[in-house]
N, C-alpha and C. Protein backbone atom coordinates (compact mmCIF):
# COMPACT_ATOMS: atom_id res chain seq x y z
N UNK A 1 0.84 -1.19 0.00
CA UNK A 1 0.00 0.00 0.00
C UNK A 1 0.88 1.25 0.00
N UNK A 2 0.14 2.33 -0.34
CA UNK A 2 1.14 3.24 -0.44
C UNK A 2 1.72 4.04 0.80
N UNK A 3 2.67 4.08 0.98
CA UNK A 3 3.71 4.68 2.44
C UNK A 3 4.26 3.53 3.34
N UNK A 4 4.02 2.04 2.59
CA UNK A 4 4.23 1.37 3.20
C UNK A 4 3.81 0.95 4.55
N UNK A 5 2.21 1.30 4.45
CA UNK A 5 1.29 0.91 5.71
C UNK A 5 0.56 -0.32 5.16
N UNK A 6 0.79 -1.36 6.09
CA UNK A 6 0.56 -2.99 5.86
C UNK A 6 -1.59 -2.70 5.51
N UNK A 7 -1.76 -3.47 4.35
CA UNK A 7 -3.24 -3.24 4.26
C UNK A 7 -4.07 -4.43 5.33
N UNK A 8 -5.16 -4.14 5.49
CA UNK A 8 -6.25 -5.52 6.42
C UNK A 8 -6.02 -6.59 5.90
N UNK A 9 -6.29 -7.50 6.27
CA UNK A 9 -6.57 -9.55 6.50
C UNK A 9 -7.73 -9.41 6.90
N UNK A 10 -9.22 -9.60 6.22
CA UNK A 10 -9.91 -10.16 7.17
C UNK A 10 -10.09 -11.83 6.80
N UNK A 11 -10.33 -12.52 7.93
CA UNK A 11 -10.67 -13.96 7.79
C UNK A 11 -11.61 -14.40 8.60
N UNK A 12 -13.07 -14.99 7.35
CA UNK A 12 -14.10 -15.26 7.81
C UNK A 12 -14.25 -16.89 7.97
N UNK A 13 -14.73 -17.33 9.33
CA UNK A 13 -15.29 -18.87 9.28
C UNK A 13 -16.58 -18.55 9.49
N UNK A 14 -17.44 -19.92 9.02
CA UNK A 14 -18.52 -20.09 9.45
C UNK A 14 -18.60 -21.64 10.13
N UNK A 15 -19.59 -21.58 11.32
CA UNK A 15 -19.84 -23.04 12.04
C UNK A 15 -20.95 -22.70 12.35
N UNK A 16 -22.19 -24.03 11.89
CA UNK A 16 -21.60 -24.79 10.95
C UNK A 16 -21.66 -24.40 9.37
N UNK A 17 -20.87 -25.01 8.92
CA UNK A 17 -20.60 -25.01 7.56
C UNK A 17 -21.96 -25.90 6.44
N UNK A 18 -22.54 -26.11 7.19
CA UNK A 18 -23.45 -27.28 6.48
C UNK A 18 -24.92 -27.47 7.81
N UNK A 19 -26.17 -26.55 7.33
CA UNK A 19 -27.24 -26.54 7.85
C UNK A 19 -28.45 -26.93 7.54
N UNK A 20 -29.33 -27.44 7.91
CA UNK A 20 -30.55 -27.59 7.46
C UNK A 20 -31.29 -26.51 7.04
N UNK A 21 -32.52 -26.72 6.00
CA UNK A 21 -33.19 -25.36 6.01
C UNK A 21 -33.83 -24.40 6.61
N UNK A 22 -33.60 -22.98 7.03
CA UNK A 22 -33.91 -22.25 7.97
C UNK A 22 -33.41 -22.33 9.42
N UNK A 23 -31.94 -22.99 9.54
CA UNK A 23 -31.30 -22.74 10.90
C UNK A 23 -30.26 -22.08 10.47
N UNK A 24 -29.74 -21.49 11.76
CA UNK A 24 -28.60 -20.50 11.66
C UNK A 24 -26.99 -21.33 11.78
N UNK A 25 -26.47 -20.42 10.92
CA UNK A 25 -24.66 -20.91 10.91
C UNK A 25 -24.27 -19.46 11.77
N UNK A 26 -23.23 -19.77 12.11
CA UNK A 26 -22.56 -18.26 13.20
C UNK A 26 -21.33 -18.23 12.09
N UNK A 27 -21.07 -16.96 11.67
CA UNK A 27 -20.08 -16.13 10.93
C UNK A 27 -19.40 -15.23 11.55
N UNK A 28 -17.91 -15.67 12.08
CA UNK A 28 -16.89 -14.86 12.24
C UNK A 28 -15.79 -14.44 11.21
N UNK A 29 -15.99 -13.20 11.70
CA UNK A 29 -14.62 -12.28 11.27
C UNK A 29 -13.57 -11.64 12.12
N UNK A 30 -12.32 -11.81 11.97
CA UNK A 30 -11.54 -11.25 12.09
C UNK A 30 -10.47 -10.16 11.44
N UNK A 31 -10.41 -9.28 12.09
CA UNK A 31 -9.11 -8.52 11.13
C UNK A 31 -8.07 -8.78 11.58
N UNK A 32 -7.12 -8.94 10.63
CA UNK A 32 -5.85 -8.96 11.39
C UNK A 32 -4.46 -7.85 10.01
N UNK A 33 -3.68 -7.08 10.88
CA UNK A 33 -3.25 -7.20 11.89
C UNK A 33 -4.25 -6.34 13.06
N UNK A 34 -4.74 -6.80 14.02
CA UNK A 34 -5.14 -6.24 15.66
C UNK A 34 -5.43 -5.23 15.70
N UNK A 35 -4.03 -5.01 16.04
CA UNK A 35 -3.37 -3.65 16.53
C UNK A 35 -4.02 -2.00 15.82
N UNK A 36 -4.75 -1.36 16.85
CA UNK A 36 -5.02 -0.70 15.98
C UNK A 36 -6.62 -0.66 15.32
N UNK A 37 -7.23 -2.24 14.98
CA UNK A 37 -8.06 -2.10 14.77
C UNK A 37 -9.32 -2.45 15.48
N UNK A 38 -9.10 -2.37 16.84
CA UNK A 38 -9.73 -2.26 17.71
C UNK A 38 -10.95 -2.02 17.71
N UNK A 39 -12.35 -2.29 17.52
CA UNK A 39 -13.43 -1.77 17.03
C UNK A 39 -13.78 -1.20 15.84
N UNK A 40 -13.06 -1.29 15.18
CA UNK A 40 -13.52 -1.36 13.48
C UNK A 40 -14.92 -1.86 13.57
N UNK A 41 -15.50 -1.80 12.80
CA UNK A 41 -16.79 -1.80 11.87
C UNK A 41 -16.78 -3.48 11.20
N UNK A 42 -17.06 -4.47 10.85
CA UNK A 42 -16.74 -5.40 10.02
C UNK A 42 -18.14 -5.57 9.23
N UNK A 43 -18.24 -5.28 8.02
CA UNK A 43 -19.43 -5.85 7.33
C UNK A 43 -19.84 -7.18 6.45
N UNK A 44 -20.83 -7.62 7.02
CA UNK A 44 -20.83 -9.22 6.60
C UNK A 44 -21.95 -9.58 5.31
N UNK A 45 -21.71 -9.84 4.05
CA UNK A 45 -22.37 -9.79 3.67
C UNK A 45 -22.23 -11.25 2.26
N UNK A 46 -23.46 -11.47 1.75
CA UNK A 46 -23.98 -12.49 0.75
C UNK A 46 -23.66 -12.46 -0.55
N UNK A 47 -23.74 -13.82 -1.56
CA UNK A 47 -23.69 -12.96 -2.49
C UNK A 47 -25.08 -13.38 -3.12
N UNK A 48 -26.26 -12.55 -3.84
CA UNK A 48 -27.61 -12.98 -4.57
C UNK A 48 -27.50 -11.97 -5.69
N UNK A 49 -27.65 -13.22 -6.95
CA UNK A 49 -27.99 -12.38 -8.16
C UNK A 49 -26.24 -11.85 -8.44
N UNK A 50 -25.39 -12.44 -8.45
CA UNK A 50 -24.56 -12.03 -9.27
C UNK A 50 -23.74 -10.79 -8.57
N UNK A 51 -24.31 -9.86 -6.85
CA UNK A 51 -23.65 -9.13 -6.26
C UNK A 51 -23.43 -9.42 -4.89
N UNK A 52 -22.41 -8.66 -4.42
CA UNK A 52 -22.83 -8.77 -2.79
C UNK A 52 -23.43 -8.01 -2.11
N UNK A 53 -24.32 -8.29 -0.69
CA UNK A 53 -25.10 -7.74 -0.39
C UNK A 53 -24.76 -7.86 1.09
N UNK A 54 -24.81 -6.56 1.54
CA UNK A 54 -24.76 -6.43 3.01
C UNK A 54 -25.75 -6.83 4.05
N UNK A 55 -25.09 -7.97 4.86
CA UNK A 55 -26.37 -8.58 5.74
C UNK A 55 -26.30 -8.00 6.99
N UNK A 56 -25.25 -7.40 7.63
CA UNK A 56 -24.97 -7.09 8.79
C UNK A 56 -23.67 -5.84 8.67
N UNK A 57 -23.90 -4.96 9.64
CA UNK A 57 -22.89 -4.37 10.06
C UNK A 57 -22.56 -4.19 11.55
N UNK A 58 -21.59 -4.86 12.42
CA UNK A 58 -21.08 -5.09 13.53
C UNK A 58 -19.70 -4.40 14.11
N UNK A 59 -19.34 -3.72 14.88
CA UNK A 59 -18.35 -3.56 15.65
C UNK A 59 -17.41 -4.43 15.99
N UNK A 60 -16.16 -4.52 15.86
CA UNK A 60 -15.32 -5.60 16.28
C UNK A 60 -14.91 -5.45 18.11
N UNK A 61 -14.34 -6.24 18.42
CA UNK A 61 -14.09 -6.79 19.61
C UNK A 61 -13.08 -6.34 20.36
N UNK A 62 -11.98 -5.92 21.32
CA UNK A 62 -11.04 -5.79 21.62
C UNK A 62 -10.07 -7.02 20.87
N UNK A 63 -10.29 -8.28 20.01
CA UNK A 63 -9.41 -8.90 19.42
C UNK A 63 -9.31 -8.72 18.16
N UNK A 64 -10.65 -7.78 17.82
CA UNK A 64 -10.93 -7.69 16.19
C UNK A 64 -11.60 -8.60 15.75
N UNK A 65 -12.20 -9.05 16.48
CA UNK A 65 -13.42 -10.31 16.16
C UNK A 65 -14.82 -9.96 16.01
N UNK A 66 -15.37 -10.10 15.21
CA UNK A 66 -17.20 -9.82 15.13
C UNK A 66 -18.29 -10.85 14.73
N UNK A 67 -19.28 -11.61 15.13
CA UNK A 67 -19.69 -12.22 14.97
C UNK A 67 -21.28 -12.48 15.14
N UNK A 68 -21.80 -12.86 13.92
CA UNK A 68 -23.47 -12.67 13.52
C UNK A 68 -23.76 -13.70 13.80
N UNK A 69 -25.38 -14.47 14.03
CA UNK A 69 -26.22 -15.39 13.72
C UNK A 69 -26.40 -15.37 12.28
N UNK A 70 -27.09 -16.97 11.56
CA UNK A 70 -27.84 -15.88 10.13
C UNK A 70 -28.59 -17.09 10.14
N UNK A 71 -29.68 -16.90 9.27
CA UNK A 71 -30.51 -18.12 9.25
C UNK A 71 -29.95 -18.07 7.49
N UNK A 72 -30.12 -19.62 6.82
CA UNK A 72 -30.05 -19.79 5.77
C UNK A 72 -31.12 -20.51 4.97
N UNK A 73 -31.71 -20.32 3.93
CA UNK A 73 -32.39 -21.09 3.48
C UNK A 73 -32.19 -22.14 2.27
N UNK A 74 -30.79 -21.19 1.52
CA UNK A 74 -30.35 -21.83 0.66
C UNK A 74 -29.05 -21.94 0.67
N UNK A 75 -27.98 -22.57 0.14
CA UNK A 75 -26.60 -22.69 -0.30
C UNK A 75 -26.24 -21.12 0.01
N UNK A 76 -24.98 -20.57 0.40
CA UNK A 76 -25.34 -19.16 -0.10
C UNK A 76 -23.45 -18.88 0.32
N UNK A 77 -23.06 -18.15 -0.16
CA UNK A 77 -21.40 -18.25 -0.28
C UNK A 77 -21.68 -16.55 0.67
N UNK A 78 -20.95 -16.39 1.76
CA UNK A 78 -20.69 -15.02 2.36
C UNK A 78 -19.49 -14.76 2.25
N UNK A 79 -18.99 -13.18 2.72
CA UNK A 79 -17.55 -12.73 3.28
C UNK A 79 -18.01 -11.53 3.67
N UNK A 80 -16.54 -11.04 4.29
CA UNK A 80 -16.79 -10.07 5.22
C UNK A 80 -16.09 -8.64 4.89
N UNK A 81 -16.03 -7.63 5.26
CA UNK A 81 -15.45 -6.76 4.74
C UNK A 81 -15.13 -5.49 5.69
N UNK A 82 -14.03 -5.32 5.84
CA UNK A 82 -13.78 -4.17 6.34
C UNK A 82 -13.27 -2.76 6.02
N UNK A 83 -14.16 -1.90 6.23
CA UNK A 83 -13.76 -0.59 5.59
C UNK A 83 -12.91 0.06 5.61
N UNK A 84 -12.03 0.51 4.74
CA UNK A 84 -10.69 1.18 4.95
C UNK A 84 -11.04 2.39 5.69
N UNK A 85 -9.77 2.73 6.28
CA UNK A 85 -9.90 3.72 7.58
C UNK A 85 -8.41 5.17 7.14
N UNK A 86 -8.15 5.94 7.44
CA UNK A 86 -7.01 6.94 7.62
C UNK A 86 -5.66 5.74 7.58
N UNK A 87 -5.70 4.79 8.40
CA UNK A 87 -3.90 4.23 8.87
C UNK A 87 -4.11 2.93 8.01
N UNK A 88 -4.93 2.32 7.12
CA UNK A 88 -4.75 1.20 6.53
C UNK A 88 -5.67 0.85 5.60
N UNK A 89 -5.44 0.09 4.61
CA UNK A 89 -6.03 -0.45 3.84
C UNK A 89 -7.54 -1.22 3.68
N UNK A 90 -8.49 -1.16 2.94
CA UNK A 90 -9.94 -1.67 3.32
C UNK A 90 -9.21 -3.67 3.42
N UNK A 91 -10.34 -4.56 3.56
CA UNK A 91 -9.64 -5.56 3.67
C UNK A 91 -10.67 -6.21 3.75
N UNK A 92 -10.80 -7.36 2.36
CA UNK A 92 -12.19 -8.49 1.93
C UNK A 92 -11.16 -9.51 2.51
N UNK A 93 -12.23 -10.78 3.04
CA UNK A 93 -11.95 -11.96 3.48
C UNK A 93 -12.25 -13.01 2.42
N UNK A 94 -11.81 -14.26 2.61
CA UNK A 94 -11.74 -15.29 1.84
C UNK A 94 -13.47 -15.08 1.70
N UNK A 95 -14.14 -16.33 1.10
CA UNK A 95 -15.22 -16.61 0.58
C UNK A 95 -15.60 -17.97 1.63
N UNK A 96 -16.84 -17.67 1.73
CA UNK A 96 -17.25 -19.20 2.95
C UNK A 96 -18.54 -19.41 2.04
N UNK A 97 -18.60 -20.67 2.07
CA UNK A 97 -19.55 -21.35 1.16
C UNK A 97 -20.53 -22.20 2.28
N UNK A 98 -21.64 -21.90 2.61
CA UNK A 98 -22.57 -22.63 3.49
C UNK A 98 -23.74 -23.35 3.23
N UNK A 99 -23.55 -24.43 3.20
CA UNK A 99 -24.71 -25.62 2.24
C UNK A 99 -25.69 -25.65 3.28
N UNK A 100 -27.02 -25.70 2.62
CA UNK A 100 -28.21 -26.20 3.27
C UNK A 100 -28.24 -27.86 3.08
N UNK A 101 -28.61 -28.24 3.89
CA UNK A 101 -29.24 -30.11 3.61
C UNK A 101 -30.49 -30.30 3.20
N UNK A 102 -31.03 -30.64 2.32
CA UNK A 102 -32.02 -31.45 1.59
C UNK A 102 -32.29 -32.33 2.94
N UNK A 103 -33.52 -31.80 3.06
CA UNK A 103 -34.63 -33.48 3.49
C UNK A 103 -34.57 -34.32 3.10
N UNK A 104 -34.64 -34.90 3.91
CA UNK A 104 -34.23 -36.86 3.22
C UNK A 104 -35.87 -36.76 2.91
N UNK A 105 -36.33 -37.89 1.93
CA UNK A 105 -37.35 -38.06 1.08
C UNK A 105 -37.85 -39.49 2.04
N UNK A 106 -38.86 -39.33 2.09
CA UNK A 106 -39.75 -40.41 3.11
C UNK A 106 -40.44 -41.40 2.06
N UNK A 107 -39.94 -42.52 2.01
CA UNK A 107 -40.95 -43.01 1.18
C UNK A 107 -41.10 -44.55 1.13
């Protein structure tokens, strides 16, 4: 980045990774490096139709940690995003991919 100020890391998990229809997965984010970003903002959002879409906007943690409920109904790939600030770089997280389960078929 330019002046040689290190840009964001964010890194999103989700657990669980694999839900039935209409229960919630928990989505964390972190920024890293820390230091500094102490209560940042982290925005968590979907992707539908080809964009992403903001599902949440949360405050981070004294570790830089923020973390949503979400209910899912379908397959649905999230990440997280943090807004660039004065001392560093904005900073997208990997991609988390969260499968719904199909009902087993009764028959």
């Amino acid at each position: 980045t330019p002046g040689g100020t290190p840009g964001k890391a964010v890194v999103l998990k989700a657990k669980p990774r694999r839900v039935a229809p209409e229960k919630k997965t928990e989505l964390t984010a972190t920024v890293i490096p820390c230091a500094g970003n102490e209560g940042d903002p982290i925005r968590f959002q979907r992707r539908k139709n080809q964009t992403w879409k903001t599902v949440a906007t949360k405050d981070s943690n004294q570790s830089c940690t923020s973390s949503i409920g979400r209910k899912v109904k379908r397959t649905t790939r999230f990440r997280a995003f943090a807004p660039a600030d004065e001392d560093s770089a904005a900073g997208t997280s990997n991609r988390v991919k969260v499968k719904v389960k199909k009902p087993r078929q009764v028959g």
